[in-house]
Protein backbone atom coordinates (compact mmCIF):
# COMPACT_ATOMS: atom_id res chain seq x y z
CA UNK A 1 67.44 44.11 30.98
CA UNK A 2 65.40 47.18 30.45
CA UNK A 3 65.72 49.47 27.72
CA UNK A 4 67.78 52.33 28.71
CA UNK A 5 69.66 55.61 28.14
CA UNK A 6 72.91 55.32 26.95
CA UNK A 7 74.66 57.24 29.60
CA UNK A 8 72.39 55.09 32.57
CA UNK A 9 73.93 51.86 31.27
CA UNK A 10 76.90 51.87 34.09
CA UNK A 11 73.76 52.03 36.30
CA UNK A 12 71.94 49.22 34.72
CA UNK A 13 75.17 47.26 34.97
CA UNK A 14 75.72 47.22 38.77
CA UNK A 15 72.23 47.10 39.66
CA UNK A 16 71.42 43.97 37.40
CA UNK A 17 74.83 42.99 39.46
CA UNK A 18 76.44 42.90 42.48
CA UNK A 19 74.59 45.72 43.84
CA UNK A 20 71.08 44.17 42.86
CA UNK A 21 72.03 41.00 44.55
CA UNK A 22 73.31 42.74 47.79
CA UNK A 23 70.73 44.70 48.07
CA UNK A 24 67.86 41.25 47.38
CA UNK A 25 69.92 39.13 49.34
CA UNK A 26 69.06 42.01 52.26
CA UNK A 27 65.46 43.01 51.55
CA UNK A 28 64.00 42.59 54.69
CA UNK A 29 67.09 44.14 56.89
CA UNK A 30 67.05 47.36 54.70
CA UNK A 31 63.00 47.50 54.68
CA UNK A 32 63.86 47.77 58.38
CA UNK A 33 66.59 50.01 58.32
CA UNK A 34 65.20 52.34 55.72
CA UNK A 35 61.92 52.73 57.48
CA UNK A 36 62.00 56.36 59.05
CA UNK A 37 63.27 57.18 55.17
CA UNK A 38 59.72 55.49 54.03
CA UNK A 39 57.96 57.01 56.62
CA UNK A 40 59.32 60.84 56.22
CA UNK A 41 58.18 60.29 52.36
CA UNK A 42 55.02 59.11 53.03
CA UNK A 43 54.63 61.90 56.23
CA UNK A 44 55.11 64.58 52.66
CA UNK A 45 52.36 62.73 50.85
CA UNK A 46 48.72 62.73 50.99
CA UNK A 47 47.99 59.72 49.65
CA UNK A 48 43.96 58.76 49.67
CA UNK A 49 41.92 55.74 47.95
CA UNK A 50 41.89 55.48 44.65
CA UNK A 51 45.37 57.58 43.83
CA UNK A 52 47.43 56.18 40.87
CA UNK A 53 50.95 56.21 41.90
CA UNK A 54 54.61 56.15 40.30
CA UNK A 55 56.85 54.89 42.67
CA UNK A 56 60.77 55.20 40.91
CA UNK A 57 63.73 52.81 42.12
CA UNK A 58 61.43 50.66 43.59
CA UNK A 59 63.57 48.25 44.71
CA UNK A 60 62.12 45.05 46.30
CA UNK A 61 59.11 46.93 46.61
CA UNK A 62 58.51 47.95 50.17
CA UNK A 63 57.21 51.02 49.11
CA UNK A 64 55.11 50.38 46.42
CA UNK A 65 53.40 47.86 48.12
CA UNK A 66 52.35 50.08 51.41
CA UNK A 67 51.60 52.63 48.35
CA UNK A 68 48.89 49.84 46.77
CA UNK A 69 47.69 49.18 51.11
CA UNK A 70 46.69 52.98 51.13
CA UNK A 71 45.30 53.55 47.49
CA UNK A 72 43.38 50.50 47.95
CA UNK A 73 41.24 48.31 45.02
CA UNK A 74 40.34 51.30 43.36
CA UNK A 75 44.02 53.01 43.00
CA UNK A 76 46.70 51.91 41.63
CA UNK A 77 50.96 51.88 42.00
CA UNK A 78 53.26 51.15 39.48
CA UNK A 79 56.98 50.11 41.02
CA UNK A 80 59.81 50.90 38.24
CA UNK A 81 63.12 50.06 38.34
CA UNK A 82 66.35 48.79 36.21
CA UNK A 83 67.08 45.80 38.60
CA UNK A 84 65.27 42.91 37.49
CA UNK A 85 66.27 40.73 40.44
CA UNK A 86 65.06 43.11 43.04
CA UNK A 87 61.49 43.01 41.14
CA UNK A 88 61.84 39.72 40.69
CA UNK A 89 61.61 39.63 44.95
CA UNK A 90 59.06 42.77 44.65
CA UNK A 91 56.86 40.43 42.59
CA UNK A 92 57.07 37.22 44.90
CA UNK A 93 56.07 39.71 47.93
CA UNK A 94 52.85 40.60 46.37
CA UNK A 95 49.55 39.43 47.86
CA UNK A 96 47.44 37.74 44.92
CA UNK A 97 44.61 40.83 43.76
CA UNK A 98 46.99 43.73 45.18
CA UNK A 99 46.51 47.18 42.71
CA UNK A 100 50.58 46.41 42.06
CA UNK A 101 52.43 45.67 38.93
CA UNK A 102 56.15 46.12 38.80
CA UNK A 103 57.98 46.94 35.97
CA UNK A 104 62.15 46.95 34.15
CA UNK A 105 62.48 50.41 33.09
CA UNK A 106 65.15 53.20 32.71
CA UNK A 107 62.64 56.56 33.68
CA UNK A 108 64.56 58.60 32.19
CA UNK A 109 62.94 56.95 29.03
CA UNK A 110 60.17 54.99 29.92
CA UNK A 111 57.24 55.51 28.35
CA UNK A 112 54.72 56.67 31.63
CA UNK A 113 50.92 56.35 30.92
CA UNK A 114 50.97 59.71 29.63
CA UNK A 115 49.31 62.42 32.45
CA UNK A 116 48.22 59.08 34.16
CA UNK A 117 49.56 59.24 37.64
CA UNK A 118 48.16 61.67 40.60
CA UNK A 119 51.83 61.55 42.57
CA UNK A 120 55.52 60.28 41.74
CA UNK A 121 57.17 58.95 44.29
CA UNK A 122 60.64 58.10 45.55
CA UNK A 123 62.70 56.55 48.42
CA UNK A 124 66.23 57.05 47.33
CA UNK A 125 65.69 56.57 43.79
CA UNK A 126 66.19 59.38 41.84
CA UNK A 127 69.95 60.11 42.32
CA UNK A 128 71.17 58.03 40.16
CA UNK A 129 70.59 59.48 36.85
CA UNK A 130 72.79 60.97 34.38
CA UNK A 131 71.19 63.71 33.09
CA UNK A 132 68.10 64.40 36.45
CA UNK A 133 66.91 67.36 34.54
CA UNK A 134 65.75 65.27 31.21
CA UNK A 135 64.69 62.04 33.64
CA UNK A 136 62.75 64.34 35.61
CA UNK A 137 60.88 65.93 32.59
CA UNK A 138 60.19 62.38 31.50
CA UNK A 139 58.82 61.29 34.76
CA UNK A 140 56.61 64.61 34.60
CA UNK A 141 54.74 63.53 31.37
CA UNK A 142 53.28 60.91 33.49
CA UNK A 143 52.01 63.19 35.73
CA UNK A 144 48.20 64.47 35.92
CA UNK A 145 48.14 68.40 35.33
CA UNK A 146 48.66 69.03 39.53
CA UNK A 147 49.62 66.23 40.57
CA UNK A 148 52.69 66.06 42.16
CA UNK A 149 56.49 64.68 43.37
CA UNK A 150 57.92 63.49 46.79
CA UNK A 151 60.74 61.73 47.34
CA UNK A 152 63.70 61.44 49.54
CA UNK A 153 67.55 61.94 49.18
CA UNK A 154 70.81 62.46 51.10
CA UNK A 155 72.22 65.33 52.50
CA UNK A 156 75.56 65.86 52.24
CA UNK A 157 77.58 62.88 52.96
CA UNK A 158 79.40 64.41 56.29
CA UNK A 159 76.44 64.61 58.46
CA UNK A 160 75.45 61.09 57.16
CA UNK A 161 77.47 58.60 59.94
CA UNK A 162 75.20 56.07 59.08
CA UNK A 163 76.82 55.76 55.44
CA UNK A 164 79.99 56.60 56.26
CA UNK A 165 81.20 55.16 59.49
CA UNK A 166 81.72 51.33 58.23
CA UNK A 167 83.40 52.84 55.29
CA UNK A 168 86.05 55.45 57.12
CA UNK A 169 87.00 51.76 59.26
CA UNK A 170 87.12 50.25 55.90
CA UNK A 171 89.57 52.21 54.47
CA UNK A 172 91.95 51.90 57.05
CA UNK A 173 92.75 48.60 55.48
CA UNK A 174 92.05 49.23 52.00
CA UNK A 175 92.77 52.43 49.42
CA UNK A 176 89.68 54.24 49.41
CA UNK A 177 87.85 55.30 45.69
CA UNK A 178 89.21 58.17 43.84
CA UNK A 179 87.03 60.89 45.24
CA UNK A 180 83.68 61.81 42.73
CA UNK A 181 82.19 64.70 41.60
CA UNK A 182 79.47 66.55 43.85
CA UNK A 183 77.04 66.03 41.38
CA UNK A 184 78.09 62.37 39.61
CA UNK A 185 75.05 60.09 40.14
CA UNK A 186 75.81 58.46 43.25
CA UNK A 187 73.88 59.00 46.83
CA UNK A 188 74.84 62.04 47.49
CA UNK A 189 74.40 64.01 43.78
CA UNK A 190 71.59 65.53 45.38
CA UNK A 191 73.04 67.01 48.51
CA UNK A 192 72.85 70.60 47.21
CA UNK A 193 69.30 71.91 47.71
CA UNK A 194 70.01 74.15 45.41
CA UNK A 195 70.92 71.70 42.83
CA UNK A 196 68.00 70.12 43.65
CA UNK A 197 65.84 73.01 42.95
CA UNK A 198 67.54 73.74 39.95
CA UNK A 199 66.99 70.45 37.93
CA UNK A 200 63.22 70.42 39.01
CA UNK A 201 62.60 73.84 38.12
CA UNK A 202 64.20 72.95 34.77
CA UNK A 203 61.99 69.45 34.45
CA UNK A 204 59.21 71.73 34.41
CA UNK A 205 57.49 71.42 38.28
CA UNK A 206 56.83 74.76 40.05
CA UNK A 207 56.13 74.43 43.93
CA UNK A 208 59.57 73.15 44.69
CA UNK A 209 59.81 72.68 48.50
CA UNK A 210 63.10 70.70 50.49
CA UNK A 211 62.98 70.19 53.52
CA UNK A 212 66.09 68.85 55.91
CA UNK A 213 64.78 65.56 57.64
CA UNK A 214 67.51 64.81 60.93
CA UNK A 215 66.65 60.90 61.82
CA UNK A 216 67.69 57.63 62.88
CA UNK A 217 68.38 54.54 61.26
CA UNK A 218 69.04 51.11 62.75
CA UNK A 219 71.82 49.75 61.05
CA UNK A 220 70.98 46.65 62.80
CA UNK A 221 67.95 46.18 62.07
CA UNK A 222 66.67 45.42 65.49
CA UNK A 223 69.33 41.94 65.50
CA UNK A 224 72.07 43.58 67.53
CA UNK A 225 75.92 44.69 66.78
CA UNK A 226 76.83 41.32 64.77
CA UNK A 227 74.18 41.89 62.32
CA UNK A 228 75.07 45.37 61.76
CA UNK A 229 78.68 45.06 60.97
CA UNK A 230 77.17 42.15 59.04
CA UNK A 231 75.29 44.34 57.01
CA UNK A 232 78.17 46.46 56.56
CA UNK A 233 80.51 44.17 55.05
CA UNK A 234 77.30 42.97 52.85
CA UNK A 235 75.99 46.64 51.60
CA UNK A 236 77.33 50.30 51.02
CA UNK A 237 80.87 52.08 50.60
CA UNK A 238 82.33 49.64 53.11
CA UNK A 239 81.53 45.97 51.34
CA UNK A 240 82.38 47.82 48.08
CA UNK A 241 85.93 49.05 48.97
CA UNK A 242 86.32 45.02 51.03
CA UNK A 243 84.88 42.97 48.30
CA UNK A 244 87.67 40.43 47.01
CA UNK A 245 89.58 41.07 49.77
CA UNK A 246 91.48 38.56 51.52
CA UNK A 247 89.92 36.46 54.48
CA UNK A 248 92.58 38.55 56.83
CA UNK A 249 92.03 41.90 55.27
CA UNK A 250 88.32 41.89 55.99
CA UNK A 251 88.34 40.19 59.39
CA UNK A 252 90.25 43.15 60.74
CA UNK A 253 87.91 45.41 59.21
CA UNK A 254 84.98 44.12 60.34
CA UNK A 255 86.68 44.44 64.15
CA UNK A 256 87.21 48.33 63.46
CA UNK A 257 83.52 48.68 62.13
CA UNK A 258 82.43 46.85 65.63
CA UNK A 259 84.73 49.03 67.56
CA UNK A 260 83.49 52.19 65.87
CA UNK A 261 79.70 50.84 66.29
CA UNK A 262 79.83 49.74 70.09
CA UNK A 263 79.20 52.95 71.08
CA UNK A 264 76.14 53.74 69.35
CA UNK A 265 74.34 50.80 70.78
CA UNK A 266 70.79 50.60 72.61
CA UNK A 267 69.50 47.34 72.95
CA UNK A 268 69.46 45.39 70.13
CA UNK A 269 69.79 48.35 67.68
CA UNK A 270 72.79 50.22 66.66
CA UNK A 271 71.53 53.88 66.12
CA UNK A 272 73.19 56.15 63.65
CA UNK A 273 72.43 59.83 62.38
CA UNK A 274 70.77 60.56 59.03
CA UNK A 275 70.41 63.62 57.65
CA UNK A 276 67.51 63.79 54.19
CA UNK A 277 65.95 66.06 52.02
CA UNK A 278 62.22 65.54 51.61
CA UNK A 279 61.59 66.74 48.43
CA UNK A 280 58.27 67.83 47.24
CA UNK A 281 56.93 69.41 43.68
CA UNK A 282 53.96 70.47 41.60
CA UNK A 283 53.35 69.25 37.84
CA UNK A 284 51.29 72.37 36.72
């Protein structure tokens, strides 16, 4: 377990968990799903041989991995993140000699190579903290003077179908969870651009820029309708609210999240909205 902030450990908790196991146990349909995220990111970046790179809530390391392809021998990314068995997979996926090394820390505490790194980056990682404004001024000190932040986040949670479809079926069945605050770490504590603006401004960057991203993602992964209301009973709001239900309970929700799926399919994907900030920032 890494060393953390007091007010992260809830955080630490479910993603050295259920959560981190989910989300393991899934690597390869989410590095498919997620893609357009990882590619809007990298679309704000201009990443060049021989870059050091931060890459925050690194996950199973998709990321940070096509970070070390581009910065080649010469750069270098460092993948951070409080889940120890999602690096655990992030380690096994990386070629022998790759400019990678992944690593159990909290960054709203972690000691950064200080003014080491030319660009911070994050897919989805950076909503999740108690107190952004002091995790972002951490993450800053291991920032070169100029170099800079891009990551991505969720708008708000109503134009995001592809989060909250399998979960509005769900809760049919089951009580849905109390309702939390706009700006409780979570997915969506960053659906406020001006929130947003706010806590970096505060951190310390200057150059804030978001930027609405309106995509696609394949809740399917490219396997057709059965794997996606697999993956919905497996990840997000919806296997959350069903988990330790009975056999019955979750056999008639997974025949709602089918029903309200079917329409959205082409092919062998199932194609729901997503709407993102891409979020980029200046240390100066």
């Amino acid at each position: 377990m890494p060393n953390t902030h007091a007010a992260n450990s809830d955080q630490v908790a479910s993603w050295n968990g259920t959560a981190g196991r989910h989300w393991t146990e899934q690597q390869e349909h989410m590095d498919i799903q997620l893609a357009p995220i990882s590619a809007a990111v990298f679309a704000a970046t201009s990443l060049t041989p021989g870059m050091r790179v931060i890459d925050v809530g690194c996950g199973c390391g998709d990321t940070t991995l096509e970070i070390a392809r581009r910065v080649g021998p010469k750069g270098h990314a460092l993948g951070l993140d409080i889940s120890e068995e999602m690096l655990g997979r992030a380690r096994e996926r990386t070629p022998a000699g790759a400019p990678v090394e992944f690593v159990d820390g909290d960054a709203t505490i972690y000691e950064f190579p200080p003014a080491d790194a030319d660009l911070l980056f994050s897919r989805f990682g950076v909503m999740f903290f108690a107190d952004p404004i002091l995790s972002f001024a951490n993450m800053r000190k291991g920032l070169k003077r100029g170099g800079s932040v891009a990551f991505a986040c969720w708008r708000d949670r109503s134009i995001n179908p592809s989060l909250q479809i399998a979960a509005a079926e769900a809760y049919k069945f089951v009580p849905p969870p109390p309702p939390m605050a706009p700006d409780a770490p979570g997915p969506f504590a960053f659906a406020s651009k001006e929130r947003v603006v706010d806590i970096l401004g505060k951190a310390g960057f200057s150059d804030i820029n978001v930027q609405p991203v309106d995509t696609e993602l394949d809740v399917a992964a490219g396997r057709g309708l059965d794997e996606a209301v697999r993956g919905a009973l497996e990840i997000g709001p919806a296997s959350r609210a069903l988990n330790d239900q009975p056999a019955e309970i979750r056999a008639k929700a997974a025949a709602a999240i089918r029903a309200a799926y079917a329409p959205h399919v082409k092919g062998s994907s199932v194609l729901l909205p997503a709407a993102i900030w891409i979020v980029t920032a200046t240390n100066p």
